[in-house]
Protein backbone atom coordinates (compact mmCIF):
# COMPACT_ATOMS: atom_id res chain seq x y z
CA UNK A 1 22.53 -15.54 13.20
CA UNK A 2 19.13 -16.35 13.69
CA UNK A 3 17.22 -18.58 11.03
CA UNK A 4 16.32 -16.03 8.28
CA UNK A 5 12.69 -17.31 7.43
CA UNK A 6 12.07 -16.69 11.17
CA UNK A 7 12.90 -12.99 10.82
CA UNK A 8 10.35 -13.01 7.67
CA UNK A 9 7.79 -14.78 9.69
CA UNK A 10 7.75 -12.06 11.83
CA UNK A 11 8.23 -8.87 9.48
CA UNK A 12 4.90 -10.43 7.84
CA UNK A 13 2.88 -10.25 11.06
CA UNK A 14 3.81 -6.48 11.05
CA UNK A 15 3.33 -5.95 7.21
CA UNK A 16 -0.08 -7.65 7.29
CA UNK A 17 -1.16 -5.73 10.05
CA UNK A 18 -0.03 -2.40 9.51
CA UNK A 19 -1.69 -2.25 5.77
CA UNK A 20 -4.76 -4.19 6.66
CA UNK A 21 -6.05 -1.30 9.06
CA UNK A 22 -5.01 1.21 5.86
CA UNK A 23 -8.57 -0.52 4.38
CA UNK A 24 -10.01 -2.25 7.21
CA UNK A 25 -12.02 0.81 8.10
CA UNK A 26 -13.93 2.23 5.28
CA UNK A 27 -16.67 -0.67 5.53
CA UNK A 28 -17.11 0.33 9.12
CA UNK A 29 -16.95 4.08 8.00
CA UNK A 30 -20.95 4.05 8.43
CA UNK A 31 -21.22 2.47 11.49
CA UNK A 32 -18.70 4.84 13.05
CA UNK A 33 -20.79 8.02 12.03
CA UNK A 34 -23.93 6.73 13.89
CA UNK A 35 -22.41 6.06 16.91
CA UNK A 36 -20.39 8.69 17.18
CA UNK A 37 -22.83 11.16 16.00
CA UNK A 38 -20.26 12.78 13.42
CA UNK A 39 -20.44 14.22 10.19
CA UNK A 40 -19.28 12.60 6.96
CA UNK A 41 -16.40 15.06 6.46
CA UNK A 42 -15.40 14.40 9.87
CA UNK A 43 -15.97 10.18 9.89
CA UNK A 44 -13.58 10.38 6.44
CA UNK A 45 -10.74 11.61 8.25
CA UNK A 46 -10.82 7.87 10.17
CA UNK A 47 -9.87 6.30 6.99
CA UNK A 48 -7.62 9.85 5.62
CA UNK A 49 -5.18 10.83 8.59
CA UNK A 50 -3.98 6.96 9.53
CA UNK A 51 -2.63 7.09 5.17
CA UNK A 52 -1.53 10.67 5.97
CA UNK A 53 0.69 10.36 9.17
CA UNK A 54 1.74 7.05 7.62
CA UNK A 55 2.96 7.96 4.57
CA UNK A 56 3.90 11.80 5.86
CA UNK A 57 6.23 10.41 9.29
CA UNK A 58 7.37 7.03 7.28
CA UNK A 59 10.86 8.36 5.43
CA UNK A 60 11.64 9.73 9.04
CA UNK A 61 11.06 6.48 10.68
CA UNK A 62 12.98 4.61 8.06
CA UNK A 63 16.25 7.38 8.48
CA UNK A 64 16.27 6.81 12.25
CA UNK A 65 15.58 2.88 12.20
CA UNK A 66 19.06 3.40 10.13
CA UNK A 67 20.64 5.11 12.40
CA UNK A 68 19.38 3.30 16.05
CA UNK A 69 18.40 0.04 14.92
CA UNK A 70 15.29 -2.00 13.64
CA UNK A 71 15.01 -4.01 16.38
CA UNK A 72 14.10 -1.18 18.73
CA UNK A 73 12.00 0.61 16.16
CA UNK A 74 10.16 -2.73 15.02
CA UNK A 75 9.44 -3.46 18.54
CA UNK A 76 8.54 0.28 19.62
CA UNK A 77 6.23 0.47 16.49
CA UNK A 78 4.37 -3.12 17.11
CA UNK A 79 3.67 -1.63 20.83
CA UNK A 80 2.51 1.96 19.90
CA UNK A 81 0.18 0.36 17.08
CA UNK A 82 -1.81 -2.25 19.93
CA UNK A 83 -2.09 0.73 22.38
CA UNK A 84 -3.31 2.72 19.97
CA UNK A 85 -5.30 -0.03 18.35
CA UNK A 86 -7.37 -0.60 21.75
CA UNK A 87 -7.73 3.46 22.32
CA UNK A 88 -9.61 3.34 18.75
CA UNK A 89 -11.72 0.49 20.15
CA UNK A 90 -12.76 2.32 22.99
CA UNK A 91 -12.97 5.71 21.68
CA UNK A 92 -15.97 7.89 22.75
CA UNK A 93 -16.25 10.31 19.99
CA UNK A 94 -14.74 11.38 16.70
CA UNK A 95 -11.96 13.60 17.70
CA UNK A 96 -10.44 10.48 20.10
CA UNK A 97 -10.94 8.14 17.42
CA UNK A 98 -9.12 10.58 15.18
CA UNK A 99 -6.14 11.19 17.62
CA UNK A 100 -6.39 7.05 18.18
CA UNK A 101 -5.54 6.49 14.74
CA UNK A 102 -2.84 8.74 14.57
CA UNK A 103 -0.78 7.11 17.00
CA UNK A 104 -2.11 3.96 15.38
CA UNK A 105 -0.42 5.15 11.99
CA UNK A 106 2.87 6.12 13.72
CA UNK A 107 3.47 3.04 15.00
CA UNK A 108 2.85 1.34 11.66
CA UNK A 109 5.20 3.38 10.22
CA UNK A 110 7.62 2.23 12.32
CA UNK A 111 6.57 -1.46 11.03
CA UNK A 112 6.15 -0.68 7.83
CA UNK A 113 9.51 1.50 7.66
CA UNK A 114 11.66 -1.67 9.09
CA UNK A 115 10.10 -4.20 7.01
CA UNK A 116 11.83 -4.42 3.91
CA UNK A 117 15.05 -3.21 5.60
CA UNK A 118 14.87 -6.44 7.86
CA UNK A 119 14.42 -8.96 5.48
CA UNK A 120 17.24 -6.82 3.23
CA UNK A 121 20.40 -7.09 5.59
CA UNK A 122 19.19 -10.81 7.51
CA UNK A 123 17.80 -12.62 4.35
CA UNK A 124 20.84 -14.11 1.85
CA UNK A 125 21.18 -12.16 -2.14
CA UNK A 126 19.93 -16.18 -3.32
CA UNK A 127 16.80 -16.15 -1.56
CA UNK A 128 15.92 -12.42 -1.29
CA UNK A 129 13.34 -12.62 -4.13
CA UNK A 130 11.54 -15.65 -2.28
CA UNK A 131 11.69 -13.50 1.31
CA UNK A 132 10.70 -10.48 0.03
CA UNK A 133 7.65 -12.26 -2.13
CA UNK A 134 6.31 -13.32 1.05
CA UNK A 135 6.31 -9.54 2.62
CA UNK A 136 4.94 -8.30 -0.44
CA UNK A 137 2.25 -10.93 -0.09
CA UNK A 138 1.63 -10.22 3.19
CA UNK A 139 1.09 -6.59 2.51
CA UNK A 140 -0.83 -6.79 -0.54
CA UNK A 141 -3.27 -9.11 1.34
CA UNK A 142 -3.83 -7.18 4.04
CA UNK A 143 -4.41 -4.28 2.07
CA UNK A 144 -6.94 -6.44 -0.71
CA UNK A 145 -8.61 -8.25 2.50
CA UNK A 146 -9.47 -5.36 4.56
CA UNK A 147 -12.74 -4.13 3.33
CA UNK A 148 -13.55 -7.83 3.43
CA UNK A 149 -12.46 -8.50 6.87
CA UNK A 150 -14.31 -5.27 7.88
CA UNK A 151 -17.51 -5.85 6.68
CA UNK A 152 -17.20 -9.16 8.11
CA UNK A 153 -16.09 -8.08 11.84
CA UNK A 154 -18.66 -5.09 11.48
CA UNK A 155 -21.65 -7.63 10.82
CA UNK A 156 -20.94 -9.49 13.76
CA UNK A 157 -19.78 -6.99 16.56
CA UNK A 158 -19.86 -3.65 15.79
CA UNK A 159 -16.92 -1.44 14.58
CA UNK A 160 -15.19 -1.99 17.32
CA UNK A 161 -14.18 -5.03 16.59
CA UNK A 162 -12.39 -3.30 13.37
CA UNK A 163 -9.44 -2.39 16.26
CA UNK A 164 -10.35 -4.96 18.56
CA UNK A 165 -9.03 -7.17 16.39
CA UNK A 166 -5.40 -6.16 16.55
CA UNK A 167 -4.88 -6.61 19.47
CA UNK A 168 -3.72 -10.15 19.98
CA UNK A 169 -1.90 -9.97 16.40
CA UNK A 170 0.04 -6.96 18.54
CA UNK A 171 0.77 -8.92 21.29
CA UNK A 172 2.48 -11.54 18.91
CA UNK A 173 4.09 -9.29 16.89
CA UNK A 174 5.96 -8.07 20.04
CA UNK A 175 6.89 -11.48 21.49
CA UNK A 176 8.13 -12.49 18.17
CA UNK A 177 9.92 -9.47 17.19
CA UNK A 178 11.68 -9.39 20.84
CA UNK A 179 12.75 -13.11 20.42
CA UNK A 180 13.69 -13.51 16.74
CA UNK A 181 14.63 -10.53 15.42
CA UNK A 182 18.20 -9.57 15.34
CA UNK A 183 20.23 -6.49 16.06
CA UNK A 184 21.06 -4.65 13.69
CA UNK A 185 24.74 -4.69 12.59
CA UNK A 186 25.34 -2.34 9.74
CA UNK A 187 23.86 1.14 10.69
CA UNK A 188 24.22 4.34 9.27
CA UNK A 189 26.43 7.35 11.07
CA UNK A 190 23.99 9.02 13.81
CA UNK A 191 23.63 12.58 12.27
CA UNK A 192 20.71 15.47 13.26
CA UNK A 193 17.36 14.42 11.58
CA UNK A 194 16.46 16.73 8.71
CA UNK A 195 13.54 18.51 10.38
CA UNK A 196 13.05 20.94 7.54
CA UNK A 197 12.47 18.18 5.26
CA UNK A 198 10.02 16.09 7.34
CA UNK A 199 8.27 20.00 8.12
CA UNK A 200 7.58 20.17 4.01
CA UNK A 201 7.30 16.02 3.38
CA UNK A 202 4.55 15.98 5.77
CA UNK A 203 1.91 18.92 4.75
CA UNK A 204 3.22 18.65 1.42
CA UNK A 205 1.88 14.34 1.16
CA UNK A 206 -1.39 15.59 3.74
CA UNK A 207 -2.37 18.30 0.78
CA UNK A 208 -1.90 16.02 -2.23
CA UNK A 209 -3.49 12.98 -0.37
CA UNK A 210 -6.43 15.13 0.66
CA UNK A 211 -6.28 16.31 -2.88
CA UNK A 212 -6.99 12.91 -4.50
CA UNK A 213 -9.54 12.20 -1.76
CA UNK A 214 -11.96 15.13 -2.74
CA UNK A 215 -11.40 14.53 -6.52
CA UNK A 216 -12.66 10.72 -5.46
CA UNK A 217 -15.62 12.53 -4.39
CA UNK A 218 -16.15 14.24 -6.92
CA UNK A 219 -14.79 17.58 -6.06
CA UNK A 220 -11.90 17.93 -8.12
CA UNK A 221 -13.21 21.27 -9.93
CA UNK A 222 -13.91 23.01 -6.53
CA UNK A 223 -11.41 26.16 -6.06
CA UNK A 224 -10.00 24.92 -2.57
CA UNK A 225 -9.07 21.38 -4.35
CA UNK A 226 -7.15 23.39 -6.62
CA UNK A 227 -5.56 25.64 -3.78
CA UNK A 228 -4.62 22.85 -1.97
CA UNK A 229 -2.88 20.53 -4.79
CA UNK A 230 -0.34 23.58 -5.85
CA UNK A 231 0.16 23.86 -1.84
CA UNK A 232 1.06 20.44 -2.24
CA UNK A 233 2.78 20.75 -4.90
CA UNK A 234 5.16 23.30 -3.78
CA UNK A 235 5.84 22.01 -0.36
CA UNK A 236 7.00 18.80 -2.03
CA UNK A 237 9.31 21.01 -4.31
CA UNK A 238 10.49 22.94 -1.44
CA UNK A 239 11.09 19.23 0.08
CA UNK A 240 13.18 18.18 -2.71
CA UNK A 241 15.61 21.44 -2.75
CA UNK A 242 16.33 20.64 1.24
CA UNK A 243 17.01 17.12 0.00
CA UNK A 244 19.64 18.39 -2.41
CA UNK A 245 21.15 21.02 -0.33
CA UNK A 246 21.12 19.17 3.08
CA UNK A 247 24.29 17.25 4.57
CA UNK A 248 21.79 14.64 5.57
CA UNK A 249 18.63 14.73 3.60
CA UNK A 250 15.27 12.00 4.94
CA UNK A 251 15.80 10.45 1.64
CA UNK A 252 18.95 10.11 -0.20
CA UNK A 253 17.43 11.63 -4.25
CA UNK A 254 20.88 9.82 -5.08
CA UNK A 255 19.40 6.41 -4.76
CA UNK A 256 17.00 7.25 -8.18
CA UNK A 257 20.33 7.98 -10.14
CA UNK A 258 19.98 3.67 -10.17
CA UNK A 259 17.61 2.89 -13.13
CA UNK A 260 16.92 0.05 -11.51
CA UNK A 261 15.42 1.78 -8.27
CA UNK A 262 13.72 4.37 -10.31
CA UNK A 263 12.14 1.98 -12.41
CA UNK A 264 10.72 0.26 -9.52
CA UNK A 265 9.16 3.23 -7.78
CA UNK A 266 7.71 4.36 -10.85
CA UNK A 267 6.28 0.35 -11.59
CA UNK A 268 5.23 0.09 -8.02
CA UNK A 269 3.52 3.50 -7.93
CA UNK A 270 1.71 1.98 -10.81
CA UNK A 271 0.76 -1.49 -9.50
CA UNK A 272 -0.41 -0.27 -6.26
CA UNK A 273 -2.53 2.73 -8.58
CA UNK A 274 -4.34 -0.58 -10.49
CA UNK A 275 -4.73 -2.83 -7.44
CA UNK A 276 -6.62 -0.07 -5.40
CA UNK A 277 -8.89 0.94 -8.46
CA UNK A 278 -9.70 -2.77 -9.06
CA UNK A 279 -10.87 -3.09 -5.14
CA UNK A 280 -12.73 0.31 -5.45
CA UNK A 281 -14.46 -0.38 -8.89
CA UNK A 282 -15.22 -4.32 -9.04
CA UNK A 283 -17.89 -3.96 -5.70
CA UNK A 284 -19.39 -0.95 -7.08
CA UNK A 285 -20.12 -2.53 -10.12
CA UNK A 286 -20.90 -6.02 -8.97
CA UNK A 287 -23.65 -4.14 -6.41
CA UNK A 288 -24.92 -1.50 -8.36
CA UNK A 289 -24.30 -3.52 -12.09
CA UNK A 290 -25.32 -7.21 -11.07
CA UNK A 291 -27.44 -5.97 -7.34
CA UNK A 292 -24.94 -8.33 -5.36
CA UNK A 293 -25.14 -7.96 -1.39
CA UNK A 294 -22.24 -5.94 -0.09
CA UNK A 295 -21.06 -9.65 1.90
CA UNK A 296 -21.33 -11.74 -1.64
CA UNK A 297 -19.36 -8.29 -3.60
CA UNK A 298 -16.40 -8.66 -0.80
CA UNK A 299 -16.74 -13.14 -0.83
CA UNK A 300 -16.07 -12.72 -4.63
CA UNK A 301 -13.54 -9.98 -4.26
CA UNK A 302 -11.06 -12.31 -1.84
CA UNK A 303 -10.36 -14.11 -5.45
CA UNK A 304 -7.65 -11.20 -6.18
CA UNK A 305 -5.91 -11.36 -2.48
CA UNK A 306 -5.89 -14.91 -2.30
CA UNK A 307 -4.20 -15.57 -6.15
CA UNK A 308 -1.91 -13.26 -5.18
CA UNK A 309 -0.96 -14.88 -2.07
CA UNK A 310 -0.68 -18.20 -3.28
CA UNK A 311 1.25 -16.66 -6.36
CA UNK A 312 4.01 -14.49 -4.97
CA UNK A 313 5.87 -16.58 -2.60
CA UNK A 314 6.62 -18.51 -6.08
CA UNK A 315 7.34 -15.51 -7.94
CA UNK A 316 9.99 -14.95 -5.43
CA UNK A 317 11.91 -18.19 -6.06
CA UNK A 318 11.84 -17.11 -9.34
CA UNK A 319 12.84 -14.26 -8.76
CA UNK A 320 15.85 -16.07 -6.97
CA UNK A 321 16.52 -17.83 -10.14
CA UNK A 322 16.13 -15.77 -13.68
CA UNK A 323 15.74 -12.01 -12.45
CA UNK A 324 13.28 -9.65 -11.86
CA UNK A 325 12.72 -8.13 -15.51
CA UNK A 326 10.86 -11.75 -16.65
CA UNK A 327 8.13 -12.02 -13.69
CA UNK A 328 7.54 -7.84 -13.69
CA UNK A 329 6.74 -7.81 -17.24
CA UNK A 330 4.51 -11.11 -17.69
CA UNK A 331 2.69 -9.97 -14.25
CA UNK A 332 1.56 -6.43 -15.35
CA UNK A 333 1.23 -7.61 -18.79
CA UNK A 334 -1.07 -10.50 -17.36
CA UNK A 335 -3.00 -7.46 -15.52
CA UNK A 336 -3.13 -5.51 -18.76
CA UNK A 337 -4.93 -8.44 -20.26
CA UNK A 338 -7.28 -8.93 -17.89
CA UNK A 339 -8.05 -6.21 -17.28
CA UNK A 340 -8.77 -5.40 -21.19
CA UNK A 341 -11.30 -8.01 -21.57
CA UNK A 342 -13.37 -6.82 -18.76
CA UNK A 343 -13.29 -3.60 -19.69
CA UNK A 344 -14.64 -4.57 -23.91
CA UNK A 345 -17.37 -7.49 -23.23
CA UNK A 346 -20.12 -7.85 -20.84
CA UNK A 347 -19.08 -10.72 -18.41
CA UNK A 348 -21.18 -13.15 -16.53
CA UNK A 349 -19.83 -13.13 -12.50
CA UNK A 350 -18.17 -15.98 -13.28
CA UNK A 351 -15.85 -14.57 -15.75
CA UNK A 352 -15.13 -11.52 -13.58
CA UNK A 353 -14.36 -13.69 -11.04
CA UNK A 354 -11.64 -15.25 -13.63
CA UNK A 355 -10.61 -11.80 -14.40
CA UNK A 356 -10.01 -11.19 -10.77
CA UNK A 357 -7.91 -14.35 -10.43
CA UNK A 358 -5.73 -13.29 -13.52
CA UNK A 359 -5.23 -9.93 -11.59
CA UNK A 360 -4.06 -11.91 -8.93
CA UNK A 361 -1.69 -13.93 -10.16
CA UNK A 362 -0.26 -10.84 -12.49
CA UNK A 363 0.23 -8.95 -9.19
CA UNK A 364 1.52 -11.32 -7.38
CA UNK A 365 3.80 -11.95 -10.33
CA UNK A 366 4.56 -8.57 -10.02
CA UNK A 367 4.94 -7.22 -6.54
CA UNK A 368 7.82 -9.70 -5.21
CA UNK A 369 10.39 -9.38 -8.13
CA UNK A 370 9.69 -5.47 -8.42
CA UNK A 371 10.20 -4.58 -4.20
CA UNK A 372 13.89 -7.42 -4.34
CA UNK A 373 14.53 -4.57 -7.35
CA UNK A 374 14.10 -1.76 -5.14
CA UNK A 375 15.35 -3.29 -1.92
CA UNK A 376 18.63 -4.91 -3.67
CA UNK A 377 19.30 -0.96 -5.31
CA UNK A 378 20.47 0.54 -1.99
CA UNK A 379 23.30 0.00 0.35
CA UNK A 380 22.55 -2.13 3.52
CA UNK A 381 23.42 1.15 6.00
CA UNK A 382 20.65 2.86 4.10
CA UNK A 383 17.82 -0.35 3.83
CA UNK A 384 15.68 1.51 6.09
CA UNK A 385 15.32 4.68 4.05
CA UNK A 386 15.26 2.40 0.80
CA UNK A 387 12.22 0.52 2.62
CA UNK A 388 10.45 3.78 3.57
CA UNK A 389 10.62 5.28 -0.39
CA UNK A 390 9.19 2.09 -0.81
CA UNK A 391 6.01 2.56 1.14
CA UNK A 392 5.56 5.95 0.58
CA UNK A 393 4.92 4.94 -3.13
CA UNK A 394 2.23 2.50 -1.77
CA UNK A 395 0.50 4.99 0.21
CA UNK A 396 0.40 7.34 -2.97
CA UNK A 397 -0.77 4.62 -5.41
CA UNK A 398 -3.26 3.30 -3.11
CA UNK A 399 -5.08 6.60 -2.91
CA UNK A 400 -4.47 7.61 -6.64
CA UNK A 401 -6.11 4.56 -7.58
CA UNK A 402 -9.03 5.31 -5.52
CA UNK A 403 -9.11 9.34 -7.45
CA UNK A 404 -8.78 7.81 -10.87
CA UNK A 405 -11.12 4.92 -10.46
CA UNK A 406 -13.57 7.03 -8.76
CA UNK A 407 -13.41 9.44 -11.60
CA UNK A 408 -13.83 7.14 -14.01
CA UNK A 409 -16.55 5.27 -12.84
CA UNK A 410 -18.46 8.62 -12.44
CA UNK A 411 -17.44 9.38 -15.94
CA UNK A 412 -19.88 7.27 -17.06
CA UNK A 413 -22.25 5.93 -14.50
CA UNK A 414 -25.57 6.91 -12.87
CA UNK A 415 -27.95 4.56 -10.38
CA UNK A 416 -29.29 2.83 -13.59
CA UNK A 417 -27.88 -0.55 -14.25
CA UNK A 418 -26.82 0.22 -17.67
CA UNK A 419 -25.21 3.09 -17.10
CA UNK A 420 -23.18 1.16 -13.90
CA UNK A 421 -21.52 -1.23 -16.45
CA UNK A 422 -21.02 1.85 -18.77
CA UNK A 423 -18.58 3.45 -15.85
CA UNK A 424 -17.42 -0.35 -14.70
CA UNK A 425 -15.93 -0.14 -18.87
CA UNK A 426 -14.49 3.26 -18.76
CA UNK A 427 -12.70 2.96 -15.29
CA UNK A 428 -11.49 -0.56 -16.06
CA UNK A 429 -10.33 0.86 -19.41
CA UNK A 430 -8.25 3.62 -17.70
CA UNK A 431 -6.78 0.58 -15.34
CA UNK A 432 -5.91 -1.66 -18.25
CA UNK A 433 -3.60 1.10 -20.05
CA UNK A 434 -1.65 1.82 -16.84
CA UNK A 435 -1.39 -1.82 -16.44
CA UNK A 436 0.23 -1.57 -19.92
CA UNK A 437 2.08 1.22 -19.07
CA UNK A 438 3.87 -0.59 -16.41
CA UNK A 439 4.11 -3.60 -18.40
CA UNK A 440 6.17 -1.35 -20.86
CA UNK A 441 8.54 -0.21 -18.35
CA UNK A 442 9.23 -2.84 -17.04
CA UNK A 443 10.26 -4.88 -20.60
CA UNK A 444 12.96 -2.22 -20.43
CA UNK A 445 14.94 -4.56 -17.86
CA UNK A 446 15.04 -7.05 -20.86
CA UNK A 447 18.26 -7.84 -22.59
CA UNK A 448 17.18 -6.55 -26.32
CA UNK A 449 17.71 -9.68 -27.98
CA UNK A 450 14.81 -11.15 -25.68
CA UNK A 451 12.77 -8.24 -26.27
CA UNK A 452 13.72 -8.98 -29.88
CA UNK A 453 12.24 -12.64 -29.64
């Protein structure tokens, strides 16, 4: 067997990656509309249909990764991603930039899909919590460092370089993944896909995810909003039906019969909901509230990813060593807090930067012992699927956190400056009692006499 913290080396190259261009682009998102001479409802679909096809084609990916290997997927996915990755960088108009990043976001899937499953059935039970800390670390940053890496790359190229970018990381991904990662041993029984399900998962995520986009605009009240979240809405019910009724469903609804797994999609849901509406309301407010540039916003913002960084691949070990109720509790509670006294004093920028870091480390607290949860509640021939549910509940949070946020802040915010730190309160408000929320759930885990203490 090969060395197991070579296998995580390279799953991280393909976690980073494939959630750094889920954020990467809306910075460019400006840039792309003048060049391209599109509308604004067309350029959004750049940043829309990669989360879409990602989160829509990703419970597929993870069933037949199961079934034919990670290996081949892993690789398959890292080359589809840098093909598509340079076809976005050369694109000469919207509608081949928006085809681009669909192939873009299939072949993350397949990354993304295989991640968690890799490090699952080549990474011992006694270091799991460390391995899995570091992919959770790796995806988390990529997904906190991509507006800042965007405005960055956009400042000094062009847009372009947004894609551009991915392509050497693609090239190593494959080399690594062809040289280090091992075949897989355990797979599930080759069976016919369930087609129905994917034909009701997929429109059924694209409505609701468009759904939460046009209430973060501002649009929830609008009659084809509403029209399309009951779509939504019923496509996903029809989805769950096939699930019960099919001899082999996408996603297994037996796997949240374990508290344990439930509780970690619902807690993750939640974290990813917070993290998202922290990165979408914290540069509003610190260019609009304290007239920041957009570059010194996104310098003060990398305090979050980089906490968390440094934070989870110790979280992890202990993880490894007391269990994953201790570390999900004190992280979201740590968020909670935080969060709370940003949201009931006015802070200089040095104490939201503080905040920020506190976010950090809660997260990164957080996110390691909650995904070793998930990944440890399914059997090995199903680690694929198990990963998949996983992401899917990413892709969700991320873009609730944007609606909510974005609500919020509207709530109570105009262009005046007072009226800016009046929404910054009432979103971060909202953020700091889901934080709490999950914080709750997850003190479930604990033994009642600790609780008790």
């Amino acid at each position: 067997m090969r060395a197991p913290w070579l296998i995580v080396a390279t799953v991280c190259v393909g976690a980073f990656m494939g959630q750094l261009d889920a954020s990467i682009v809306t910075v460019a998102i400006p840039a792309m509309r003048s060049d391209l001479h599109a509308s604004i409802d067309e350029v959004e679909w750049v940043a829309l249909v990669y989360l879409l096809v990602l989160v829509g084609t990703i419970a597929a990916v993870g069933r037949v990764s199961d079934m034919f290997g990670r290996k081949l997927l892993y690789i398959y996915g890292f080359v589809l991603f840098t093909a598509a990755s340079l076809a976005c960088a050369v694109a000469s108009n919207i509608e081949w930039l928006l085809l681009a990043r669909v192939f873009q976001a299939i072949g993350a899937a397949m990354l993304q899909a295989n991640s968690v499953a890799l490090i699952r059935t080549n990474v011992p039970n006694t270091s799991l919590g460390r391995a899995i800390g570091l992919q959770g670390a790796a995806q988390a940053i990529g997904l906190a460092l991509g507006p800042s890496v965007g405005g960055l790359l956009v400042g000094l190229g062009g847009w372009r370089w947004v894609f551009f970018v991915n392509i050497p990381a693609g090239i190593l991904g494959v080399g690594l993944a062809w040289f280090l990662l091992p075949r897989t041993k355990v797979k599930a029984r080759r069976t016919r896909l369930d087609w129905w399900g994917l034909i009701t998962l997929l429109p059924g995520i694209g409505l609701l995810l468009w759904t939460l986009s046009a209430a973060s605009r501002g649009q929830a009240l609008n009659p084809s909003t509403g029209i399309a979240l009951v779509a939504g809405v019923l496509l996903l019910a029809a989805f769950v039906w096939i699930e019960h009724h099919v001899a082999n469903p996408l996603v297994d609804l037996d796997l949240f019969r374990s508290p344990a797994f439930s509780r970690g999609i619902l807690t993750g849901l939640l974290c990813y909901l917070v993290l998202f509406g922290v990165l979408f309301v914290f540069p509003l407010y610190l260019v609009e509230g304290l007239a920041l540039t957009a570059a010194a916003a996104g310098l003060v913002l990398t305090v979050l990813p980089a906490a968390l960084g440094a934070i989870a691949p110790l979280a992890g070990r202990v993880t490894d060593r007391v269990g994953p109720a201790l570390p999900t509790t004190v992280g979201m509670a740590l968020t909670a807090a935080a969060l709370a006294i940003a949201a009931f004093a006015p802070l200089p920028l040095w104490a939201l930067g503080v905040v920020l870091l506190i976010i950090g480390i809660g997260l990164g607290l957080f996110t390691p012992a909650n995904n070793a949860t998930v990944a440890a509640a399914g059997p090995a021939h199903h680690a694929g699927m198990v990963s998949a549910v996983l992401n899917m509940t990413r892709g969700f949070g991320t873009s609730l956190g944007v609606a909510v946020a974005a609500a919020a802040y509207t709530l109570g915010s105009t262009a005046s400056h007072s009226d800016s730190q009046s929404g910054f309160h009432i979103a971060v408000t909202v953020l700091a009692i889901i934080a709490a929320v999950a914080a709750l759930v997850c003190l479930t885990q604990l033994p009642r006499r600790t609780r008790r203490a």
